[in-house]
C-alpha atoms as a PDB file:
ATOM      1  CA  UNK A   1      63.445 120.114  31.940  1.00  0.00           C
ATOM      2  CA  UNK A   2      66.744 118.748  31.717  1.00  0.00           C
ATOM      3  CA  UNK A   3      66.642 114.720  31.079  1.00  0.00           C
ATOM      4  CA  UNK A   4      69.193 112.804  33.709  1.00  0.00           C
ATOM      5  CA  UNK A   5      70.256 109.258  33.095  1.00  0.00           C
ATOM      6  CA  UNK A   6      72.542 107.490  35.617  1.00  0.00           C
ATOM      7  CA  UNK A   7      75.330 105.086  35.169  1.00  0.00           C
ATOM      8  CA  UNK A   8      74.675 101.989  36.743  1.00  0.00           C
ATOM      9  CA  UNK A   9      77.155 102.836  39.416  1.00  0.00           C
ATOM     10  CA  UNK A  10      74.836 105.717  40.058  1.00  0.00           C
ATOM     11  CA  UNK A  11      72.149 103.907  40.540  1.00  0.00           C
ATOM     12  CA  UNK A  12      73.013 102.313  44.157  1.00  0.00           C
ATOM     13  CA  UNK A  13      72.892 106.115  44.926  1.00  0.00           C
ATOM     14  CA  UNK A  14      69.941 106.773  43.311  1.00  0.00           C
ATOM     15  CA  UNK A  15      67.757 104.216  44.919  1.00  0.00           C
ATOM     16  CA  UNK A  16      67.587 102.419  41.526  1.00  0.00           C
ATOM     17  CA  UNK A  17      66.452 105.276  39.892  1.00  0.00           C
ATOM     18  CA  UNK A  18      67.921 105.442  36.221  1.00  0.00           C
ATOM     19  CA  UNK A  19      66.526 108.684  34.669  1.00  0.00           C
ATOM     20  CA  UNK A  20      65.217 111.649  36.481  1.00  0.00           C
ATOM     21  CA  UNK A  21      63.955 115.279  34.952  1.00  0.00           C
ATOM     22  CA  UNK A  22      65.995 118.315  37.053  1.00  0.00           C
ATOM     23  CA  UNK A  23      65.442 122.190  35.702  1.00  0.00           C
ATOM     24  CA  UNK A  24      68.827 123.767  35.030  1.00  0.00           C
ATOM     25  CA  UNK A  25      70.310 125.995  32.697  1.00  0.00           C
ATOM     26  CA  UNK A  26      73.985 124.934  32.846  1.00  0.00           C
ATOM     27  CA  UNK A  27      75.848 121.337  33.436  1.00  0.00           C
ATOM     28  CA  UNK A  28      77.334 123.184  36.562  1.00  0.00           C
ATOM     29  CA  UNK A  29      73.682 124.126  38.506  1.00  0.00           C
ATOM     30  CA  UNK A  30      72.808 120.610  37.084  1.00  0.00           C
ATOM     31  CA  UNK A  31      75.466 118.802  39.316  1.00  0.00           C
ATOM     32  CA  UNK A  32      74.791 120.989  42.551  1.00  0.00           C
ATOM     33  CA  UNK A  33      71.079 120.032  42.213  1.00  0.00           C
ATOM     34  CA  UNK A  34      71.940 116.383  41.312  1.00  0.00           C
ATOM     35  CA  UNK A  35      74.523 116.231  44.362  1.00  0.00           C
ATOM     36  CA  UNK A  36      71.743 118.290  46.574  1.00  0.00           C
ATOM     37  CA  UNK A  37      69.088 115.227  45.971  1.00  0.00           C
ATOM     38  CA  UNK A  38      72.112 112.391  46.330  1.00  0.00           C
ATOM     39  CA  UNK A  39      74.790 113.712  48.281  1.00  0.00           C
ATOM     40  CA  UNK A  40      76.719 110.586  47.638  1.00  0.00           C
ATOM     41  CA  UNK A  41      76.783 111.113  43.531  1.00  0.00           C
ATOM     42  CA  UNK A  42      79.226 113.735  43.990  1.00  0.00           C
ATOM     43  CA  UNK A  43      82.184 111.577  43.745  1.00  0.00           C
ATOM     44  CA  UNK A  44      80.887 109.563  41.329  1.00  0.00           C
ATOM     45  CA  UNK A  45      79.859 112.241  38.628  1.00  0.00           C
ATOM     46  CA  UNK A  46      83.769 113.969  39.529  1.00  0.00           C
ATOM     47  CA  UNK A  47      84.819 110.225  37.987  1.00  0.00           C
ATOM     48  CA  UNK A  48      82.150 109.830  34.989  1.00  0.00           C
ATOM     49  CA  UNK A  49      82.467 111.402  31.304  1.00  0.00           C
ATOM     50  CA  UNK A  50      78.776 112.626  30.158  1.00  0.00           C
ATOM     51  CA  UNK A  51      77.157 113.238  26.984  1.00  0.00           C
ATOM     52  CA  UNK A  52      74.794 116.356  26.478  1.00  0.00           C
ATOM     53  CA  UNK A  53      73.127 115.300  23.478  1.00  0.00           C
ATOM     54  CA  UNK A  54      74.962 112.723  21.661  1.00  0.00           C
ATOM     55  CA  UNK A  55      78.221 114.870  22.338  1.00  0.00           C
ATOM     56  CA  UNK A  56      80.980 112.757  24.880  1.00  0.00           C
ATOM     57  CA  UNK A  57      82.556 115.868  27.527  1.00  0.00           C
ATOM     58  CA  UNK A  58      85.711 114.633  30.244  1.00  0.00           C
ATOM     59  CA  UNK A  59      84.678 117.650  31.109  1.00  0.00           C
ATOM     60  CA  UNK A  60      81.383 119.747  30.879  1.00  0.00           C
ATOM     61  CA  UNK A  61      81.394 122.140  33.738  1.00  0.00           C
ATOM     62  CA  UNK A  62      80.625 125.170  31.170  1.00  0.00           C
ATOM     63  CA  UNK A  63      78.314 123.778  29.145  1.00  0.00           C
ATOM     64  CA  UNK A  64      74.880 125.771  28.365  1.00  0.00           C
ATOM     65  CA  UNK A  65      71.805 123.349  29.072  1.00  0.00           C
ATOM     66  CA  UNK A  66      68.465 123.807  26.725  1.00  0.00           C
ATOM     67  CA  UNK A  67      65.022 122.602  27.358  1.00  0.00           C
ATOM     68  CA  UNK A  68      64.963 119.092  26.653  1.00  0.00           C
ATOM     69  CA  UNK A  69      68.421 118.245  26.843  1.00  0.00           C
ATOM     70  CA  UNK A  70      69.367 114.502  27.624  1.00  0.00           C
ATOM     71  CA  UNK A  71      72.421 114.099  30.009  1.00  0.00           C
ATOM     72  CA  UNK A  72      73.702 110.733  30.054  1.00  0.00           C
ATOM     73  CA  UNK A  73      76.449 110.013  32.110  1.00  0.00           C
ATOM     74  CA  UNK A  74      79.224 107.232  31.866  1.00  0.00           C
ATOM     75  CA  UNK A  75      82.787 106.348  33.202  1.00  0.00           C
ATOM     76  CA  UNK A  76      85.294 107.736  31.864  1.00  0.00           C
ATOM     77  CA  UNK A  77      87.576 105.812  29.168  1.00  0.00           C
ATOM     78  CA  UNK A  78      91.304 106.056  30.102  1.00  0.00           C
ATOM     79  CA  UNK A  79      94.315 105.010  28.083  1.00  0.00           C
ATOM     80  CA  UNK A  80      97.726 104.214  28.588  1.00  0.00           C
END
């Protein structure tokens, strides 16, 4: 099981729920079954950055999942 924990923007969505466990073998079947239990979290994980063990993605949509991964996700650090 994959370990989930939410921003705290994601948490409204969530019902206050800050970490959840979700099976998945990729970040992509990861989102669709985080955006299938919260419907609403699909805009806000589209605007967050998210680290898969320690390691800070923009973009993750690729990314190979292993038992016992922790997912943590953030907003996104712009520049200018």
């Amino acid at each position: 099981m994959v370990k989930v924990v939410f921003s705290n923007a994601m948490i409204g969505v969530t019902e206050g729920i800050r970490e959840a466990e979700f099976a998945a073998e990729n970040f992509r079947e990861l989102t669709l079954r985080l955006k299938q239990r919260w419907p609403d979290l699909a805009e806000l994980i589209e605007q967050s950055a998210v680290a898969i063990d320690g390691q800070i993605y923009q973009g993750a949509f690729a990314e190979p999942l292993a038992p016992q991964t922790e997912v943590f996700f953030m907003p996104r650090i712009e520049g200018g």
